[in-house]
Each structure stands twice: as structure tokens, then as C-alpha cells.
N, C-alpha and C. Protein backbone atom coordinates (compact mmCIF):
# COMPACT_ATOMS: atom_id res chain seq x y z
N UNK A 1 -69.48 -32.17 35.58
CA UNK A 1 -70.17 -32.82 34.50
C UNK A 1 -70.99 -34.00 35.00
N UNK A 2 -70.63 -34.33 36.18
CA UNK A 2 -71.32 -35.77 36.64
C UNK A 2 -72.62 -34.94 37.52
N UNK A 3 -73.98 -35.62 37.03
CA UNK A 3 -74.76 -35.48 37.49
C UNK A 3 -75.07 -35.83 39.38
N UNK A 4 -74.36 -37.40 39.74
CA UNK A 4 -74.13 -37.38 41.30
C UNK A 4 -73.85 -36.23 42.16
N UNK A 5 -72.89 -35.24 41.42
CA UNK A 5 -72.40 -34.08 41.96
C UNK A 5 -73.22 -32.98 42.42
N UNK A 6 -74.47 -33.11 41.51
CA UNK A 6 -75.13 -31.29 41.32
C UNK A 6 -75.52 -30.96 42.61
N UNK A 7 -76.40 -31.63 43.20
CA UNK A 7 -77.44 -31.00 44.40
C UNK A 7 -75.84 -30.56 45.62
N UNK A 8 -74.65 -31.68 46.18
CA UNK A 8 -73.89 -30.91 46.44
C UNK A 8 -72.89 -29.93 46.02
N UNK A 9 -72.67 -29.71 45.08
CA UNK A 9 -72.04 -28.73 44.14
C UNK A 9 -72.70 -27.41 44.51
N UNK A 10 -74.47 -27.99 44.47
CA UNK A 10 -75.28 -26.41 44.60
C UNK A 10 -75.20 -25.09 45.77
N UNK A 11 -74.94 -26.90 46.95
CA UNK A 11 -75.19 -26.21 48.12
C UNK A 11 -73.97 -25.82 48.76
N UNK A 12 -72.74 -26.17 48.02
CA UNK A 12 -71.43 -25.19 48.34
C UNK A 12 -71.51 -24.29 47.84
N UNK A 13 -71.83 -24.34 47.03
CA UNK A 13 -71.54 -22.74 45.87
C UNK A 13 -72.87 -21.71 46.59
N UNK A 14 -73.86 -22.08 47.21
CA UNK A 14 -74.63 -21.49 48.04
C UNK A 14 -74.46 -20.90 49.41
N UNK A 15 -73.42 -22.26 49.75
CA UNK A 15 -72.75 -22.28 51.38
C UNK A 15 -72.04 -20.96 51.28
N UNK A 16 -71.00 -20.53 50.09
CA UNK A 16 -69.89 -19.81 49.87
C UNK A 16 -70.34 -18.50 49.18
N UNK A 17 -72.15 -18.19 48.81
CA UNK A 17 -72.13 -17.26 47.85
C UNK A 17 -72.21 -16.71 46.94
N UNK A 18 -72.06 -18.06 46.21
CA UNK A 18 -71.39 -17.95 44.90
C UNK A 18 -72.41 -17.41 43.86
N UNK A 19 -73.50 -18.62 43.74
CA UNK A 19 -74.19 -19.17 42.64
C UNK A 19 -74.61 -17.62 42.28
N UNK A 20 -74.73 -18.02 40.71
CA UNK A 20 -74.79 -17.00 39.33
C UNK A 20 -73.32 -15.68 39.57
N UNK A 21 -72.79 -16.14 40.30
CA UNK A 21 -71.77 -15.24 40.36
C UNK A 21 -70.34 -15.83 39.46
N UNK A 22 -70.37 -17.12 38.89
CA UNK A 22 -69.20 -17.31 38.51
C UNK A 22 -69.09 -17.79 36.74
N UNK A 23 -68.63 -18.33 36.08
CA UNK A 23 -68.58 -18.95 34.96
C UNK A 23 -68.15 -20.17 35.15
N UNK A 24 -68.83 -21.15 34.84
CA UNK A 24 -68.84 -22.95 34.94
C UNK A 24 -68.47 -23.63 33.78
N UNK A 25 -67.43 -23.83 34.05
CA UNK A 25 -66.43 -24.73 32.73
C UNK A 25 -66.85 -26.07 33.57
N UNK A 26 -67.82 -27.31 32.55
CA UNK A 26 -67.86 -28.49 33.43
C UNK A 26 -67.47 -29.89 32.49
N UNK A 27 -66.17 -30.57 32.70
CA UNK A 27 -65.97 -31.23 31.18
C UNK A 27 -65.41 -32.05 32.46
N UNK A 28 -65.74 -33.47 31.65
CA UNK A 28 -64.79 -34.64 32.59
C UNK A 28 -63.86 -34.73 32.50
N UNK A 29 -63.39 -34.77 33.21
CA UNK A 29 -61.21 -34.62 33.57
C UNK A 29 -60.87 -33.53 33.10
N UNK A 30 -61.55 -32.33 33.60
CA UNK A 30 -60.90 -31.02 33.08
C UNK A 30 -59.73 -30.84 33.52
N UNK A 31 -59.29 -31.06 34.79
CA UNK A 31 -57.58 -30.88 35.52
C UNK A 31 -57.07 -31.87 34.76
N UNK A 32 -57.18 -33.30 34.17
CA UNK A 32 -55.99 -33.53 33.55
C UNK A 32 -56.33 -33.57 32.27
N UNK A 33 -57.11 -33.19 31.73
CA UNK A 33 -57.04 -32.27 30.07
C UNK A 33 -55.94 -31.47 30.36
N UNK A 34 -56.50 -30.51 31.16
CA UNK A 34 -55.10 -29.13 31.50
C UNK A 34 -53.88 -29.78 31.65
N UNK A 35 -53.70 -31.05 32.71
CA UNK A 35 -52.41 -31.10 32.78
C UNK A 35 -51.59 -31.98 31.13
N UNK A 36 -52.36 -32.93 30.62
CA UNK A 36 -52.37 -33.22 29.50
C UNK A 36 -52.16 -32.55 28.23
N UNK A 37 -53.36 -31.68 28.13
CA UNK A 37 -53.10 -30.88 27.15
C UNK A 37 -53.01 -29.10 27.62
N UNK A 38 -51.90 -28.45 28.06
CA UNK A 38 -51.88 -27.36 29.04
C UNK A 38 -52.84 -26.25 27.60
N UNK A 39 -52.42 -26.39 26.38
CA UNK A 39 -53.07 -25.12 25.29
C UNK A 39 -54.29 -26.13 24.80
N UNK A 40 -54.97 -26.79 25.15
CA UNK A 40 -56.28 -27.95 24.92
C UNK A 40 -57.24 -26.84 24.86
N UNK A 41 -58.73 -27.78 24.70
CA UNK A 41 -59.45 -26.68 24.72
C UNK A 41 -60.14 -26.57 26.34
N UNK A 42 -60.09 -27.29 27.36
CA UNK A 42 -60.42 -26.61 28.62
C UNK A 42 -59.55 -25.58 28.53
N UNK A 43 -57.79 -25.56 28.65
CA UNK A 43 -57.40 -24.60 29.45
C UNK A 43 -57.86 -23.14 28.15
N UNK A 44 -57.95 -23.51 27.13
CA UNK A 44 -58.81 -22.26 26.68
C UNK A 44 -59.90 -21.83 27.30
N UNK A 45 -60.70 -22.48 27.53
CA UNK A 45 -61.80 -22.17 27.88
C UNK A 45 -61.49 -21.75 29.60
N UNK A 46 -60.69 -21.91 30.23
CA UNK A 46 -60.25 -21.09 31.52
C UNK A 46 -59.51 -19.35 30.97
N UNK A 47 -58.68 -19.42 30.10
CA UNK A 47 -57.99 -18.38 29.23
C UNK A 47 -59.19 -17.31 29.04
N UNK A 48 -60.54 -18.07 28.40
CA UNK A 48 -61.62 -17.06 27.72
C UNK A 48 -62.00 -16.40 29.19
N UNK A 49 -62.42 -17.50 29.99
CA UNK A 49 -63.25 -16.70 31.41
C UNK A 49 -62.00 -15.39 31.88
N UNK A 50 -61.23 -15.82 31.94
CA UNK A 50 -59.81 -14.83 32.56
C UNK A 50 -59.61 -13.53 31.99
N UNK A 51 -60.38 -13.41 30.53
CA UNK A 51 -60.01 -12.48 29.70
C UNK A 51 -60.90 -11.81 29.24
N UNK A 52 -62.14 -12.46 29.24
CA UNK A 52 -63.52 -11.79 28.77
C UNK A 52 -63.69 -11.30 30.41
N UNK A 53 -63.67 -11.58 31.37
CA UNK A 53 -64.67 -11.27 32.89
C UNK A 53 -63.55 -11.31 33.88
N UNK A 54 -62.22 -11.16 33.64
CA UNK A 54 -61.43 -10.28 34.46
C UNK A 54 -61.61 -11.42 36.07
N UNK A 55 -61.61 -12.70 35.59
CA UNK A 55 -61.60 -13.97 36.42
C UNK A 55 -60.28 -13.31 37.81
N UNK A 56 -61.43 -13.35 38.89
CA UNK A 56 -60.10 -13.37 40.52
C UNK A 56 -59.78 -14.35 41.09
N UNK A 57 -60.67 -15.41 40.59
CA UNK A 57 -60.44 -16.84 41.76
C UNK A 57 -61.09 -17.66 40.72
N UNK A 58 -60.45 -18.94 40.45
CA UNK A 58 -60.89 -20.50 40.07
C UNK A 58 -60.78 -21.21 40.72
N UNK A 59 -62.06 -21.90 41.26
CA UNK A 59 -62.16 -22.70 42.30
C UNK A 59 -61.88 -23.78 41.17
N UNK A 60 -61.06 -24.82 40.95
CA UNK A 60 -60.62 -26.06 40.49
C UNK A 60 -61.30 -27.11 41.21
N UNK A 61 -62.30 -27.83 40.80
CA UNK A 61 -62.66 -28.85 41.34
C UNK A 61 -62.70 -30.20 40.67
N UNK A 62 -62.19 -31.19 41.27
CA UNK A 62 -62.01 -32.65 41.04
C UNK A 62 -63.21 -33.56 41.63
N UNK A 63 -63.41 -34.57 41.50
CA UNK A 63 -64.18 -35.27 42.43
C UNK A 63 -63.70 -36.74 42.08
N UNK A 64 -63.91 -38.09 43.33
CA UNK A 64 -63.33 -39.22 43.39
C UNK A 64 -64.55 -39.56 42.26
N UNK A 65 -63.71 -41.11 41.90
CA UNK A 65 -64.51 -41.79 41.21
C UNK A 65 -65.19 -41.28 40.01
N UNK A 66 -64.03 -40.31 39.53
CA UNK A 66 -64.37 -39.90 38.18
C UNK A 66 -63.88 -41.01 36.96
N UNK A 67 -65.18 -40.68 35.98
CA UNK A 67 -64.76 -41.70 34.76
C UNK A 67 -63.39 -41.43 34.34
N UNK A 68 -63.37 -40.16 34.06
CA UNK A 68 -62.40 -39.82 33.05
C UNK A 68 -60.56 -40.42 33.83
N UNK A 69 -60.60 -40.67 34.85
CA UNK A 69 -59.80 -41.43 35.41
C UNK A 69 -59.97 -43.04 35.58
N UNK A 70 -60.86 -43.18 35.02
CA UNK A 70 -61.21 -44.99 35.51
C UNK A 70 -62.39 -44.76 36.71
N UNK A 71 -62.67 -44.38 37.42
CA UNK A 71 -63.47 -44.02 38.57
C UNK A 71 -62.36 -45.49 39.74
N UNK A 72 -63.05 -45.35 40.74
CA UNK A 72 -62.41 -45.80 42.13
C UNK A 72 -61.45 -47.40 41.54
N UNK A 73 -62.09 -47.85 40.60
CA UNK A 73 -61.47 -48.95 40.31
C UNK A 73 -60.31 -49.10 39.95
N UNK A 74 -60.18 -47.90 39.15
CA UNK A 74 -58.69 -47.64 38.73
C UNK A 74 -57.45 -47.73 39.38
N UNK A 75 -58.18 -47.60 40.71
CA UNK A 75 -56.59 -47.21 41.99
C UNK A 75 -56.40 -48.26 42.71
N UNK A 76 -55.44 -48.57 43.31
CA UNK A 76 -55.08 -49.83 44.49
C UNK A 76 -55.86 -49.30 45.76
N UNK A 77 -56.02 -47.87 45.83
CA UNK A 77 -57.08 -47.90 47.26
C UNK A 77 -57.87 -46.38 47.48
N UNK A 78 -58.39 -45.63 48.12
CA UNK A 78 -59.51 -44.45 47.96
C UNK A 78 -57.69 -43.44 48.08
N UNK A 79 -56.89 -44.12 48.91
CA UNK A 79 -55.52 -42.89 49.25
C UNK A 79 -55.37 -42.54 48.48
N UNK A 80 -54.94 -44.09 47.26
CA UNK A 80 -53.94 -43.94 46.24
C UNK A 80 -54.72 -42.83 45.10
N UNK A 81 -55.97 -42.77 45.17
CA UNK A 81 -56.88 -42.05 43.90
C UNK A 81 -56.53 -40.44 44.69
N UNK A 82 -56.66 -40.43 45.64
CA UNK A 82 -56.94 -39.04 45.89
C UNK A 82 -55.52 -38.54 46.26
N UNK A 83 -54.56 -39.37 46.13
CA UNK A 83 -53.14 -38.10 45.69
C UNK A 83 -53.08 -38.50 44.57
N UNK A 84 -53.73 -38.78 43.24
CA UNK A 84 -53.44 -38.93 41.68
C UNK A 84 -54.22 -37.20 41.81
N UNK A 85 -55.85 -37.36 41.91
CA UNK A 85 -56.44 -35.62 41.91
C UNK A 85 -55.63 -35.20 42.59
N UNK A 86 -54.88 -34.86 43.79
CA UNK A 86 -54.25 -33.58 44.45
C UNK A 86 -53.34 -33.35 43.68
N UNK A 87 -52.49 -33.92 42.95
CA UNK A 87 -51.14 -33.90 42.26
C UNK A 87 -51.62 -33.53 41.24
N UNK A 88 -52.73 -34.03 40.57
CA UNK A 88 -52.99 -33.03 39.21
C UNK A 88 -53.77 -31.89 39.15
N UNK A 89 -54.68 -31.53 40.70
CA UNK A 89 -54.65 -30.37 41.27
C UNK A 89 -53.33 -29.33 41.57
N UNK A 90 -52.61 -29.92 41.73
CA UNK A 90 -51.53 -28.93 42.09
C UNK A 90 -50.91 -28.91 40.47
N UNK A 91 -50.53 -29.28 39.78
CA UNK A 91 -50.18 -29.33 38.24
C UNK A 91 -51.12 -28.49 37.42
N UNK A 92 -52.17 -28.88 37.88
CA UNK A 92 -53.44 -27.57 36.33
C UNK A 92 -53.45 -25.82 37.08
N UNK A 93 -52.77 -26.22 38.58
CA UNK A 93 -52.67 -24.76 39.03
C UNK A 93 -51.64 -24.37 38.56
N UNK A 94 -50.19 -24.87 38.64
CA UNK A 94 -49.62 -24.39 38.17
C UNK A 94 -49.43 -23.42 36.47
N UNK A 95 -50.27 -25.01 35.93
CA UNK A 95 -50.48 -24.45 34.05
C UNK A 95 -51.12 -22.68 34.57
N UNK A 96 -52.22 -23.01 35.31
CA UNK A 96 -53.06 -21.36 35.57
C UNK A 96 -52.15 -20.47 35.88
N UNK A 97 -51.44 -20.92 36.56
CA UNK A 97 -51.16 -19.17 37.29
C UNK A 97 -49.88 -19.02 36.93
N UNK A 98 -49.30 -19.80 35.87
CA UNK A 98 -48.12 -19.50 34.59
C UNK A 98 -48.81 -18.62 33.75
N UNK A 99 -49.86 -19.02 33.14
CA UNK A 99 -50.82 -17.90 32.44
C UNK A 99 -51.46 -17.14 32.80
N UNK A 100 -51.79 -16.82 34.38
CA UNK A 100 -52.31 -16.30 34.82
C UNK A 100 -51.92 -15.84 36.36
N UNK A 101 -50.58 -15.39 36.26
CA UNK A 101 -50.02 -15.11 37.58
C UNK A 101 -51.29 -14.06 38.64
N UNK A 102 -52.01 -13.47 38.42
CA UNK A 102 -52.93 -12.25 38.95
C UNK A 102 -54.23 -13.30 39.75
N UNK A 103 -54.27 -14.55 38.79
CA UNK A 103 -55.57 -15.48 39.14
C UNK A 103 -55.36 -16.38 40.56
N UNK A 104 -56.44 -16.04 41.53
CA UNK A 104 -55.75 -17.64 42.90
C UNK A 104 -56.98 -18.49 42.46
N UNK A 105 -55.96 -19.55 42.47
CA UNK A 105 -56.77 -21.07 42.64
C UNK A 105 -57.06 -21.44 43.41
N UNK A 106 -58.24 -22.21 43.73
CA UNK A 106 -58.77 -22.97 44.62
C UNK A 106 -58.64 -24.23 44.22
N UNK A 107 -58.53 -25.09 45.27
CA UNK A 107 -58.72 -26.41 45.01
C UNK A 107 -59.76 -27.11 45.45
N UNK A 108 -60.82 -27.98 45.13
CA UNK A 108 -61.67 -28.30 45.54
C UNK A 108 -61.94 -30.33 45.18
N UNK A 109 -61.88 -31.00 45.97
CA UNK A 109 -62.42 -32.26 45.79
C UNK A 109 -63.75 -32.38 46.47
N UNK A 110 -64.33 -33.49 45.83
CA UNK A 110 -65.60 -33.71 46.37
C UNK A 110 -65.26 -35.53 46.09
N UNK A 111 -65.27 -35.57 47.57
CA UNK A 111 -65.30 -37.04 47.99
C UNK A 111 -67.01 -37.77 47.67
N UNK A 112 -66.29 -38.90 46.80
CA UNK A 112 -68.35 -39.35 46.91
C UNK A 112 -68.32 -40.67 47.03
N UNK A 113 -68.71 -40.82 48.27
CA UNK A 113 -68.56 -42.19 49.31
C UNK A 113 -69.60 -43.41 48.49
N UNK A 114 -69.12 -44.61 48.99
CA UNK A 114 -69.98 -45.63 49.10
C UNK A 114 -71.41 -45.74 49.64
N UNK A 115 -71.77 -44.88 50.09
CA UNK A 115 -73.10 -44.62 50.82
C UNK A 115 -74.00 -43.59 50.23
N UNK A 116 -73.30 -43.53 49.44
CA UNK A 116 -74.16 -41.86 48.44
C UNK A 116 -74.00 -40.64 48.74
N UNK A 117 -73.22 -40.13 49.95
CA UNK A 117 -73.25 -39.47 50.06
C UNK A 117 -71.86 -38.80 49.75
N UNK A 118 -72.06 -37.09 49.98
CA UNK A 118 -70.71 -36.59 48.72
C UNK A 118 -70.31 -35.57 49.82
N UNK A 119 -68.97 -35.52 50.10
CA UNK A 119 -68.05 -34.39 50.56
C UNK A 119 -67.21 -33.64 50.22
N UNK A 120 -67.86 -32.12 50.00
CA UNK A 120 -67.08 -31.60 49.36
C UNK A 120 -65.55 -30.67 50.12
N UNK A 121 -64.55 -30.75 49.77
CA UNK A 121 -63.63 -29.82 50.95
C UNK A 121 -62.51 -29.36 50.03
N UNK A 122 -62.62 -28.00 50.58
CA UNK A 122 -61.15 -27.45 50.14
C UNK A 122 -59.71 -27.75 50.55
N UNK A 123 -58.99 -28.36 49.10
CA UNK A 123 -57.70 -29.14 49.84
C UNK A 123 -56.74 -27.96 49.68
């Protein structure tokens, strides 16, 4: 949903293949909506892709310095933020593949530095 993201967002999903190949659920704090609200309306809207288009893989992606968490300020330091996303990365997978044992998750952060520039990596 954050615009900082797009141009690298593009060029993974390019790096990997992807683009027009997938369905893009893009809502701020979608992993902890899910972990928050597991029957909310993101994890519906993961439910619809899974069921209308026979979904094989959700790449789950987080990124630092998101609002919907406070962005970087929120945390005592860049560590402390990025095991809050891995932990609720590993939590909205779980919600998935309770409902969706057949589906693999991906996990994806996209680090976005002080310098402007953004890294994206599969954790």
C-alpha cells in the first residue's frame, strides 16, 4: 500500500516472474489485521484469492517502517521492529495454512533504509 515500495516491489516480482501472474491484496498492516483479526476482512480477502484461483503460493510481505505499526519510531531499535514483522510473519502464516493447509507461504520483508533505498529479501 505504501507508495516508497512500488518501483522495488516491481522489480522483484519481475526478478521472480511474477508480474500479472498473481492477485495483490495491498492494505496497511495486512499481517497483523490477520494476526488481529484472523476472520477480518484481509484474511477474507486471502480466503477469496484461495478459492476463486486455486492460490499455490502467498508471498506475505511486510516492510520496515510501516505506519500501521508506528513506522521505525515505534521500536527501541531497526532489530527490535524487525522481529515484531517476523513474528507476525510467522503468526498470519500460521492463520493461512490452518485454512489453507495445500497453500505455501512466503515470507517477504522489504527493508527501507535511511538512505532511500529499499531491500527486499525472503526471510
Amino acid at each position: 500500500m505504501d507508495f516508497r515500495l512500488q518501483k522495488a516491489i516491481d522489480q522483484w516480482l519481475a526478478d521472480k516472474n511474477l508480474p500479472g501472474d498473481c492477485d495483490m491484496i495491498s492494505v496497511a498492516g495486512a499481517g497483523k489485521d490477520i494476526v488481529a483479526n484472523p476472520d477480518g476482512f484481509v484474511a477474507t480477502q486471502v480466503d477469496l484469492s484461495c478459492k476463486l484461483h486455486e492460490t499455490k503460493i502467498i508471498l506475505l510481505m511486510h516492510h520496515t517502517d510501516c505506519g500501521a505499526y508506528g513506522g521505525h519510531t515505534a521500536f527501541p531499535s531497526l532489530e527490535d521492529e524487525r522481529a515484531q514483522h517476523l513474528g507476525d510473519m510467522a503468526k498470519t502464516e500460521e492463520i493461512i495454512k490452518s485454512k489453507h493447509p495445500e497453500v505455501e507461504v512466503k515470507k517477504i520483508l522489504a527493508v527501507m533504509n535511511d538512505d532511500g533505498s529499499i531491500i527486499v529479501e525472503e526471510v
